[in-house]
PDB file of N, CA and C in Angstrom:
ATOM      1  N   UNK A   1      98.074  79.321 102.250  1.00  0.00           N
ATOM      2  CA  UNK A   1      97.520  80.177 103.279  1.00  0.00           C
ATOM      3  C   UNK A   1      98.193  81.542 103.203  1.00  0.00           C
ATOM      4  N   UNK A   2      97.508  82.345 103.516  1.00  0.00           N
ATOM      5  CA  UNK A   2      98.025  83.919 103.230  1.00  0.00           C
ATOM      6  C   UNK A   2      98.257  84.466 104.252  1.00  0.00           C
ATOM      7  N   UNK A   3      99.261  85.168 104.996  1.00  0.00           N
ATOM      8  CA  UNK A   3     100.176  85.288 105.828  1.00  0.00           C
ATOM      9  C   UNK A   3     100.313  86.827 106.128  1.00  0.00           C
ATOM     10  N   UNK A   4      99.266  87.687 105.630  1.00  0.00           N
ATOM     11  CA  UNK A   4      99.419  88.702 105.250  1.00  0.00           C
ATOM     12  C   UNK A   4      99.572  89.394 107.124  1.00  0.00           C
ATOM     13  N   UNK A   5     100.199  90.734 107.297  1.00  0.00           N
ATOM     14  CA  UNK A   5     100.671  90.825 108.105  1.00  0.00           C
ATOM     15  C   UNK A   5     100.035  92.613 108.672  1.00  0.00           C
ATOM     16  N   UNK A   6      99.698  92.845 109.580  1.00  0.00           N
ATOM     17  CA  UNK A   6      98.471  93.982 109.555  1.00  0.00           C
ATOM     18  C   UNK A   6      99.689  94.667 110.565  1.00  0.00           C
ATOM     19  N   UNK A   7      99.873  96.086 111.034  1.00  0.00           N
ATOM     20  CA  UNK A   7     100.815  96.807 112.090  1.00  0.00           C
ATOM     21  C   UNK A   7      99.399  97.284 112.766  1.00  0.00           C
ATOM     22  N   UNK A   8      99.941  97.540 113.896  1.00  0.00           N
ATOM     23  CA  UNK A   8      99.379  98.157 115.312  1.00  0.00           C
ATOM     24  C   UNK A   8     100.124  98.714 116.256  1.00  0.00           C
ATOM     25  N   UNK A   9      99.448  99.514 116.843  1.00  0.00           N
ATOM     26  CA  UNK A   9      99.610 100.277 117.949  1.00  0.00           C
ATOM     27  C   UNK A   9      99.335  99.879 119.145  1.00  0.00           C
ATOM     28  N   UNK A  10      99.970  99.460 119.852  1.00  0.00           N
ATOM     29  CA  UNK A  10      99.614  98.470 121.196  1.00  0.00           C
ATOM     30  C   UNK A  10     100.533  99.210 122.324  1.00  0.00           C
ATOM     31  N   UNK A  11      99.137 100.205 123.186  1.00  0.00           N
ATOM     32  CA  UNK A  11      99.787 100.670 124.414  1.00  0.00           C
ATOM     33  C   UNK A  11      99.917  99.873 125.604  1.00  0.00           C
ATOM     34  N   UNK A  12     101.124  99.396 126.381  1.00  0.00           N
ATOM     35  CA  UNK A  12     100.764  98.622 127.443  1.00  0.00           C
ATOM     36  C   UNK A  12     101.269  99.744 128.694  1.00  0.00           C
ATOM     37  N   UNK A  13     100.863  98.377 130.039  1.00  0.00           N
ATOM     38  CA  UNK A  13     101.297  99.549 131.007  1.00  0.00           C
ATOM     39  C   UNK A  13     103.109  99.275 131.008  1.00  0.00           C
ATOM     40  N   UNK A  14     103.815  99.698 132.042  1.00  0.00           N
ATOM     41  CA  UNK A  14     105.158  99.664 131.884  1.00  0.00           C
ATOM     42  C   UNK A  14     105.678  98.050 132.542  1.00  0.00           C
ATOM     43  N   UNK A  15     104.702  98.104 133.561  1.00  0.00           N
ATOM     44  CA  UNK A  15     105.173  96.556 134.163  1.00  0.00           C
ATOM     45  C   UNK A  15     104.851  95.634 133.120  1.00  0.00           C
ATOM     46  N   UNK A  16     103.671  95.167 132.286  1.00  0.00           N
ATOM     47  CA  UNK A  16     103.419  94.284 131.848  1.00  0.00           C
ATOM     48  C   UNK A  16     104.631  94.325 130.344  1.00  0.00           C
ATOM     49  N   UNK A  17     104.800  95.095 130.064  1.00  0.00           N
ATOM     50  CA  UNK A  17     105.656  95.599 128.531  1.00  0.00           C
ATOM     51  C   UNK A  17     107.357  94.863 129.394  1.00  0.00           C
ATOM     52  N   UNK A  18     107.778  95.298 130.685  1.00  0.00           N
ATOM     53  CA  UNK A  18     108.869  94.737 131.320  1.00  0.00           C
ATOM     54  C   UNK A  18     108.642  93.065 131.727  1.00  0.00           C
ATOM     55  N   UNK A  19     107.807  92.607 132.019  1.00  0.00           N
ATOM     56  CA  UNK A  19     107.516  91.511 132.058  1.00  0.00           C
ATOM     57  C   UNK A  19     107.442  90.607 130.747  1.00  0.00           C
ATOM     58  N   UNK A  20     106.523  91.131 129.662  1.00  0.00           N
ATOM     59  CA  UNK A  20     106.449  90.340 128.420  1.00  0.00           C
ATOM     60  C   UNK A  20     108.333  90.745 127.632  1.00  0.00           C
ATOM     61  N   UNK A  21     108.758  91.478 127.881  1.00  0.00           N
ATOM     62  CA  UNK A  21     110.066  91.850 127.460  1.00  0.00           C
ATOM     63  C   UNK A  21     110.889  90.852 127.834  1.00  0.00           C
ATOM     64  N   UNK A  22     110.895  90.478 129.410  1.00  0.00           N
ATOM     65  CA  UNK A  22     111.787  88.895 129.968  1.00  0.00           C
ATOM     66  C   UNK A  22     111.726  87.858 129.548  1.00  0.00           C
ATOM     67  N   UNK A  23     110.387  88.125 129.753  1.00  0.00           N
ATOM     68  CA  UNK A  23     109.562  86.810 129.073  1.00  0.00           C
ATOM     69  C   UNK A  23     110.059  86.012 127.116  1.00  0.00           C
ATOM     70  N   UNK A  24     109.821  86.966 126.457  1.00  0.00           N
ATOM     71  CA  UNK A  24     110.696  86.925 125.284  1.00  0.00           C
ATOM     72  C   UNK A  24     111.865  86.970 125.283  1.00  0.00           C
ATOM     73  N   UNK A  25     112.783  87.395 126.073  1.00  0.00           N
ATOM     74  CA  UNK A  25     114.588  87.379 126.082  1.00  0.00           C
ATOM     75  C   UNK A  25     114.660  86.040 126.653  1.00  0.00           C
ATOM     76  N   UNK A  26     113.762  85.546 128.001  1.00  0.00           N
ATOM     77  CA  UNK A  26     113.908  83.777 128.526  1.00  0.00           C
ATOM     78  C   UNK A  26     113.986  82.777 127.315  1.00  0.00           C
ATOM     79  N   UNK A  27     113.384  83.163 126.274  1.00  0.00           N
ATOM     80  CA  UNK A  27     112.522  82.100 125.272  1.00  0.00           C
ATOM     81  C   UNK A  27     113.225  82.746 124.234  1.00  0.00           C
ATOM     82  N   UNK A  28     113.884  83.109 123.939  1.00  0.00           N
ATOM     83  CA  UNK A  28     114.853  83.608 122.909  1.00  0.00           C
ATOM     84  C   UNK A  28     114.058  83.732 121.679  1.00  0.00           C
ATOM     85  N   UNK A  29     112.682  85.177 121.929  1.00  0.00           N
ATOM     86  CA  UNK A  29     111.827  85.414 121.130  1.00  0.00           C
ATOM     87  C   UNK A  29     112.194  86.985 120.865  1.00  0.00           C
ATOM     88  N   UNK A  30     111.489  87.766 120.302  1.00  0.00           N
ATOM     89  CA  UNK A  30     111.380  89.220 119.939  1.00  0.00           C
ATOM     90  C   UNK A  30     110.344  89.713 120.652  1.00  0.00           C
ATOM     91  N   UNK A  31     109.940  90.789 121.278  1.00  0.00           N
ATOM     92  CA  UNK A  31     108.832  91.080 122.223  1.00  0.00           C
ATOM     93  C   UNK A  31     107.514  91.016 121.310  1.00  0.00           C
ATOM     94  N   UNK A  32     107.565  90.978 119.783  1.00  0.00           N
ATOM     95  CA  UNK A  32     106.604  90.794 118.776  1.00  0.00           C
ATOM     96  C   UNK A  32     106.236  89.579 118.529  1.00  0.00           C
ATOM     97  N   UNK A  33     107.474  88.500 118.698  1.00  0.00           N
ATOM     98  CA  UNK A  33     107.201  87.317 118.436  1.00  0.00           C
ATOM     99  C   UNK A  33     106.517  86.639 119.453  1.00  0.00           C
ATOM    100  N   UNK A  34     106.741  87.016 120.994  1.00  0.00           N
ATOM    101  CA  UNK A  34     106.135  86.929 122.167  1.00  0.00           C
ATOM    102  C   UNK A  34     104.648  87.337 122.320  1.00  0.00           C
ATOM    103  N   UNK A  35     104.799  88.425 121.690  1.00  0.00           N
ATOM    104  CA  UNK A  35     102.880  88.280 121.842  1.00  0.00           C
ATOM    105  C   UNK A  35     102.442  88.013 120.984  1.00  0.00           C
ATOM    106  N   UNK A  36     102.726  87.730 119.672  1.00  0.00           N
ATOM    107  CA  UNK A  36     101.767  86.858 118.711  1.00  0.00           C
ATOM    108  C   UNK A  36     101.973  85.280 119.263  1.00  0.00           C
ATOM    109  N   UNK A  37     102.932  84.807 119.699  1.00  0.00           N
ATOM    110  CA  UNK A  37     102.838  83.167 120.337  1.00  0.00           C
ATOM    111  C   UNK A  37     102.005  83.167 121.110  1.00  0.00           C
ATOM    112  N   UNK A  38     101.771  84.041 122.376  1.00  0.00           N
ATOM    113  CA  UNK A  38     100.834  84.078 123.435  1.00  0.00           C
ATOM    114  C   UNK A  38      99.039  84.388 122.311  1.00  0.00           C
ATOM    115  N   UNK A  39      99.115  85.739 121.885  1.00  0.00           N
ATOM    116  CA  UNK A  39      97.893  85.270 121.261  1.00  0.00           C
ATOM    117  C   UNK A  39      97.349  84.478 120.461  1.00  0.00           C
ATOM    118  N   UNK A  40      98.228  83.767 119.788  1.00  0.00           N
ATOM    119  CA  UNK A  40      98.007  82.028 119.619  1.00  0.00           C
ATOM    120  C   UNK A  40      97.727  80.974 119.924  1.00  0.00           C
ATOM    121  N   UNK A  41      98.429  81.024 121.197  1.00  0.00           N
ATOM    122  CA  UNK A  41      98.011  80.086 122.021  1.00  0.00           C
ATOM    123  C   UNK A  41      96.649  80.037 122.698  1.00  0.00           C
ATOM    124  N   UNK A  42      96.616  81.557 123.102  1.00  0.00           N
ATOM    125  CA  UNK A  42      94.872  81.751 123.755  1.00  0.00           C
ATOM    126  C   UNK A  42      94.105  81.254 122.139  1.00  0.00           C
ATOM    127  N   UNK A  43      94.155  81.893 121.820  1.00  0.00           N
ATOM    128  CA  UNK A  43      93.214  81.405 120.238  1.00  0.00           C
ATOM    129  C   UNK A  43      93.245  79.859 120.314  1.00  0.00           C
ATOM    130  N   UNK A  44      93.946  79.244 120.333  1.00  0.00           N
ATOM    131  CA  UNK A  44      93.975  77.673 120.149  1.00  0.00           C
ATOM    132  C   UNK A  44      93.192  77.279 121.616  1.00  0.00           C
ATOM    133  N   UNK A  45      93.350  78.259 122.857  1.00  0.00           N
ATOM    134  CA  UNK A  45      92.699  77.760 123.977  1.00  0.00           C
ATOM    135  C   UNK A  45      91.312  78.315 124.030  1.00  0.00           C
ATOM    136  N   UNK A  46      90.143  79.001 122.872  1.00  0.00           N
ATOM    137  CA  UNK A  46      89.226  79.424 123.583  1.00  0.00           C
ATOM    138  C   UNK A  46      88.073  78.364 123.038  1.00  0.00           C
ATOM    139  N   UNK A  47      87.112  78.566 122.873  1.00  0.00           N
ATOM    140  CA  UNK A  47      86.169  77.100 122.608  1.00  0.00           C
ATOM    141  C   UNK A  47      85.692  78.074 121.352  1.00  0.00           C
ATOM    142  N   UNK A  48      84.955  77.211 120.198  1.00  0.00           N
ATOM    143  CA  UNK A  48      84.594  77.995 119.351  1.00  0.00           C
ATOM    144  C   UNK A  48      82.903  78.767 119.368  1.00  0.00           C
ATOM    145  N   UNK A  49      82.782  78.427 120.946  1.00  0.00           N
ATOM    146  CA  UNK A  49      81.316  79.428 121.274  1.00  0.00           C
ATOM    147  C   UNK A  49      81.796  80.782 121.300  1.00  0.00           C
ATOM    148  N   UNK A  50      81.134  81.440 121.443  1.00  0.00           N
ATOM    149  CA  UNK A  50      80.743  82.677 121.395  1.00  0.00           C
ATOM    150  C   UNK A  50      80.350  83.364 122.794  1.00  0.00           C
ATOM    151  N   UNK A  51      82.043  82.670 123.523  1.00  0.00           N
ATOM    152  CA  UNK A  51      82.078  83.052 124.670  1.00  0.00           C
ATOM    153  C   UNK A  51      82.770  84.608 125.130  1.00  0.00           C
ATOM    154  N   UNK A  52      82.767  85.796 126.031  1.00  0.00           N
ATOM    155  CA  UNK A  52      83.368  86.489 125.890  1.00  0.00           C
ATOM    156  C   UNK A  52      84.334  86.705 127.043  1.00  0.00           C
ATOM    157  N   UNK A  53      85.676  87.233 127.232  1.00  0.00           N
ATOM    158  CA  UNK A  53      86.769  86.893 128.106  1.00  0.00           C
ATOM    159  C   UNK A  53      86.086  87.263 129.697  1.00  0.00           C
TER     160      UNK A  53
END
């Protein structure tokens, strides 16, 4: 499997960036590693319709 790894620009607001920041220091993650786990997890939670959020 290919693992290849894409960069982005991801503006948040200040609370949510301080929140996902705890959130990763609780869980002894990187604030990068924190939101690729979270968008993982939604990915593993959405159905494979062609539903939209």
């Amino acid at each position: 499997m290919n693992h290849e790894e894409v960069r982005i620009t991801l503006r948040l607001p200040a609370e949510l960036h301080a929140w996902l920041s705890a959130v990763a220091k609780r869980d002894r993650r990187s604030l990068n590693s924190e939101i690729v786990h979270r968008l993982e997890v939604e990915r593993g939670n959405v159905s494979t319709g062609d539903q939209s959020p």
